[in-house]
C-alpha atoms as a PDB file:
ATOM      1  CA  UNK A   1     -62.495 -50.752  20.068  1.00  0.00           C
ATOM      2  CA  UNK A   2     -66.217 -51.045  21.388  1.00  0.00           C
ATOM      3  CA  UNK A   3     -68.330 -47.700  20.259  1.00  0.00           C
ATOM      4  CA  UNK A   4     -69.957 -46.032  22.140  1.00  0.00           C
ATOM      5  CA  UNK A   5     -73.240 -43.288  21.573  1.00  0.00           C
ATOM      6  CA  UNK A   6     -73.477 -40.783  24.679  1.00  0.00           C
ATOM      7  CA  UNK A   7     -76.385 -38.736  25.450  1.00  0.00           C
ATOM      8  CA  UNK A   8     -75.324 -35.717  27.561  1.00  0.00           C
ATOM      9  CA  UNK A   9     -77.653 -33.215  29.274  1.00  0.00           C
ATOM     10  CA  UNK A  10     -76.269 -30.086  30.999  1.00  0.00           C
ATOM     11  CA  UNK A  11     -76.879 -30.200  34.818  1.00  0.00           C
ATOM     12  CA  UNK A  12     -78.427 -26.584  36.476  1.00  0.00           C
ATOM     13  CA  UNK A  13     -74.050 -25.759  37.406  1.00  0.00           C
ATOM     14  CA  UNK A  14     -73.252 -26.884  33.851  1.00  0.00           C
ATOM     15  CA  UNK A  15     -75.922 -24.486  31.868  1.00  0.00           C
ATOM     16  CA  UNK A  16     -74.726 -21.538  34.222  1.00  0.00           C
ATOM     17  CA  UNK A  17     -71.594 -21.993  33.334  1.00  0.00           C
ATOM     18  CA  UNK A  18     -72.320 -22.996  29.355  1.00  0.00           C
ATOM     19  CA  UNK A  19     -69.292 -20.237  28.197  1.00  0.00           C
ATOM     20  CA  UNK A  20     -66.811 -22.927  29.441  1.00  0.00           C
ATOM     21  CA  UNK A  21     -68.525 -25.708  27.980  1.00  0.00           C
ATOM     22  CA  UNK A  22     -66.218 -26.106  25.114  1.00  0.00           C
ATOM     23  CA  UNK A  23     -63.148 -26.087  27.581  1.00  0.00           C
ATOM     24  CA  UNK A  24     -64.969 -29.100  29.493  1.00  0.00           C
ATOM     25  CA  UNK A  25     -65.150 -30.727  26.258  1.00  0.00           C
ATOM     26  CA  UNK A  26     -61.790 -30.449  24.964  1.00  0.00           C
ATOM     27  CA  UNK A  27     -60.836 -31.799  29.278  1.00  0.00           C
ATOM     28  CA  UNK A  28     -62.961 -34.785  28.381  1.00  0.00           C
ATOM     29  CA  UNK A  29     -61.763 -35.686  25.082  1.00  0.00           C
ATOM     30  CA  UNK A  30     -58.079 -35.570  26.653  1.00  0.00           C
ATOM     31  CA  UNK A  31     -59.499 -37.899  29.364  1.00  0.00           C
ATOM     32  CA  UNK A  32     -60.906 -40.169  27.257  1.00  0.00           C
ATOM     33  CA  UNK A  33     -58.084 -40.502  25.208  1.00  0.00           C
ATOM     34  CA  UNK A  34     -55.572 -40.878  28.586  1.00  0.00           C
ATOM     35  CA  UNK A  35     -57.658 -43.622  29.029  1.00  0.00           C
ATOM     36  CA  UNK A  36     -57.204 -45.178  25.569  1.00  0.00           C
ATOM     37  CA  UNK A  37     -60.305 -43.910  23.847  1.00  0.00           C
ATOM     38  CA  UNK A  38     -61.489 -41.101  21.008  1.00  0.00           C
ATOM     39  CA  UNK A  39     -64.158 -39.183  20.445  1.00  0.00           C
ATOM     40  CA  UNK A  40     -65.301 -40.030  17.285  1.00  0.00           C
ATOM     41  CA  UNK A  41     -68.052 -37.011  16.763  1.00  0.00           C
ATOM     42  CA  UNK A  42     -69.440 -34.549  18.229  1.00  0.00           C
ATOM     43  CA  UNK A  43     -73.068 -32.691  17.872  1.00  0.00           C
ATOM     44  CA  UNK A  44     -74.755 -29.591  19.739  1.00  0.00           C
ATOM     45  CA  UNK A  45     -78.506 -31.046  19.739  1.00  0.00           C
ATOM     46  CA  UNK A  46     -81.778 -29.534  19.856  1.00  0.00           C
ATOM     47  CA  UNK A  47     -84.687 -31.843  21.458  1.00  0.00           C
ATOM     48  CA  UNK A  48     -84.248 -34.463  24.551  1.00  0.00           C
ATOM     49  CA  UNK A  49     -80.508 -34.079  24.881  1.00  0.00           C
ATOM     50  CA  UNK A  50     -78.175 -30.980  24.674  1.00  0.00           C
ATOM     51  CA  UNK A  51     -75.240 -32.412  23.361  1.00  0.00           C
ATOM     52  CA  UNK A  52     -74.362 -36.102  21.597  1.00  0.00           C
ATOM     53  CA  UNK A  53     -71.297 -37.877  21.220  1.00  0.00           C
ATOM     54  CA  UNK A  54     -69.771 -40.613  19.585  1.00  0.00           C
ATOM     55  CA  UNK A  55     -67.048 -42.485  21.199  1.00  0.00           C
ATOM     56  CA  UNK A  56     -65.020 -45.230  20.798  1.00  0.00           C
ATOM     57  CA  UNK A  57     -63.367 -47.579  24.124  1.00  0.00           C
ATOM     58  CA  UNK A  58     -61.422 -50.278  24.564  1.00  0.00           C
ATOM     59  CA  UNK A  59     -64.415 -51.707  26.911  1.00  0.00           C
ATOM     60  CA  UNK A  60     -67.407 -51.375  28.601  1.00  0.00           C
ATOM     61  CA  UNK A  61     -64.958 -50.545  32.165  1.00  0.00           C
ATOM     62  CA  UNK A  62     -63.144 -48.041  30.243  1.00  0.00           C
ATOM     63  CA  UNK A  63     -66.587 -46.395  29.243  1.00  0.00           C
ATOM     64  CA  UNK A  64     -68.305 -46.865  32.550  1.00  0.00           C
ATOM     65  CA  UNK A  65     -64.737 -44.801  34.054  1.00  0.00           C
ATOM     66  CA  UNK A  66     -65.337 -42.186  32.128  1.00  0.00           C
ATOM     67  CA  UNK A  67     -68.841 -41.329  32.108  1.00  0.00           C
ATOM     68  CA  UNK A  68     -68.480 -41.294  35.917  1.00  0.00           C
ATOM     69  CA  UNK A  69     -65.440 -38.800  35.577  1.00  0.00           C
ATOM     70  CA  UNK A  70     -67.611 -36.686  33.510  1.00  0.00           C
ATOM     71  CA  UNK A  71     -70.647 -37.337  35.858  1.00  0.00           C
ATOM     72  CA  UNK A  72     -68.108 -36.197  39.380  1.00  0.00           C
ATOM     73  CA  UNK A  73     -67.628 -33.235  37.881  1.00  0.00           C
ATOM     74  CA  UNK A  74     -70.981 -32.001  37.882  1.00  0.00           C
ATOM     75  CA  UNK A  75     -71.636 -30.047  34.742  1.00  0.00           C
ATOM     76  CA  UNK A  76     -73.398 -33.166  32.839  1.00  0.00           C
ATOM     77  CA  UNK A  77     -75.511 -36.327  33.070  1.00  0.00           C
ATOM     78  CA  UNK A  78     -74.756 -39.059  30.634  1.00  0.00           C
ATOM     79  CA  UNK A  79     -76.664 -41.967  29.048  1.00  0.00           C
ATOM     80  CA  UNK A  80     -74.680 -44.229  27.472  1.00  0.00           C
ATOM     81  CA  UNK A  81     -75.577 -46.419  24.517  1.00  0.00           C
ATOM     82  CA  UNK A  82     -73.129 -49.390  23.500  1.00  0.00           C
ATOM     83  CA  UNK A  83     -73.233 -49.504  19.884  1.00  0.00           C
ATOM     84  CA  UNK A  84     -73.034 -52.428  17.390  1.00  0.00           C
ATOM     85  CA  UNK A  85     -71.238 -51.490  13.623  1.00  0.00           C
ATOM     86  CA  UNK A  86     -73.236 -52.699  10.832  1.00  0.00           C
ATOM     87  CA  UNK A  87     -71.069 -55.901  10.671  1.00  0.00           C
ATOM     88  CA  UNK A  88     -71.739 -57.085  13.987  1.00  0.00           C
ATOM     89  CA  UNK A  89     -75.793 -56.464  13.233  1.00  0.00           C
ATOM     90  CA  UNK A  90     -75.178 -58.641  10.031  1.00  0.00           C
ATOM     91  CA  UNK A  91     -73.638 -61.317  11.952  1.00  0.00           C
ATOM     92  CA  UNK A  92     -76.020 -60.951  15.109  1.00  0.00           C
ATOM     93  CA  UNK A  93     -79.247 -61.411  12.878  1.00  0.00           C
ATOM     94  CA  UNK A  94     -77.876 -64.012  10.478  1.00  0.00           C
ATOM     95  CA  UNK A  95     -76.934 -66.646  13.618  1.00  0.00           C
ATOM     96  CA  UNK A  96     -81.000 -66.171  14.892  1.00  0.00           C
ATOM     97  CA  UNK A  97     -82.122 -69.667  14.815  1.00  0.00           C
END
């Protein structure tokens, strides 16, 4: 599975409607996983972003499905960051020439 960091703003419909914000979540974490992905965390954030998650996919299609089924419904933007584990960093830096 390929992580995934998501940076999620509330759009103008999604702020006036912020009471059923934790029932969009739990809609997206069920669509995520009906597409064979998890939600690995979670975070309420205070700055640039309103909300952060991290999630895992089996690939970047998968990701780029679901970030658009979250975008069509029009109570979030996304940015989406594909993340590298610690491993992968290792293994990245240590082949540089």
């Amino acid at each position: 599975m390929t992580t995934y960091i998501v940076f999620i703003n509330w759009t103008e419909q999604g702020i006036k409607n912020v009471r059923e914000s934790p029932k969009r979540l739990d809609a997206a974490k069920k669509a995520l996983s009906d597409m064979g992905g998890s939600f690995k965390e979670f975070y309420l954030t205070m700055g640039e972003y309103d909300m952060v998650a991290v999630c895992e996919a089996p690939d970047d299609a998968v990701a780029a499905r679901f970030c658009l089924t979250l975008g069509q419904a029009g109570s979030v933007r996304t940015k989406t960051l594909k993340a590298f584990p610690e491993s992968a960093y290792r293994e990245l830096i240590g082949s540089l020439g």
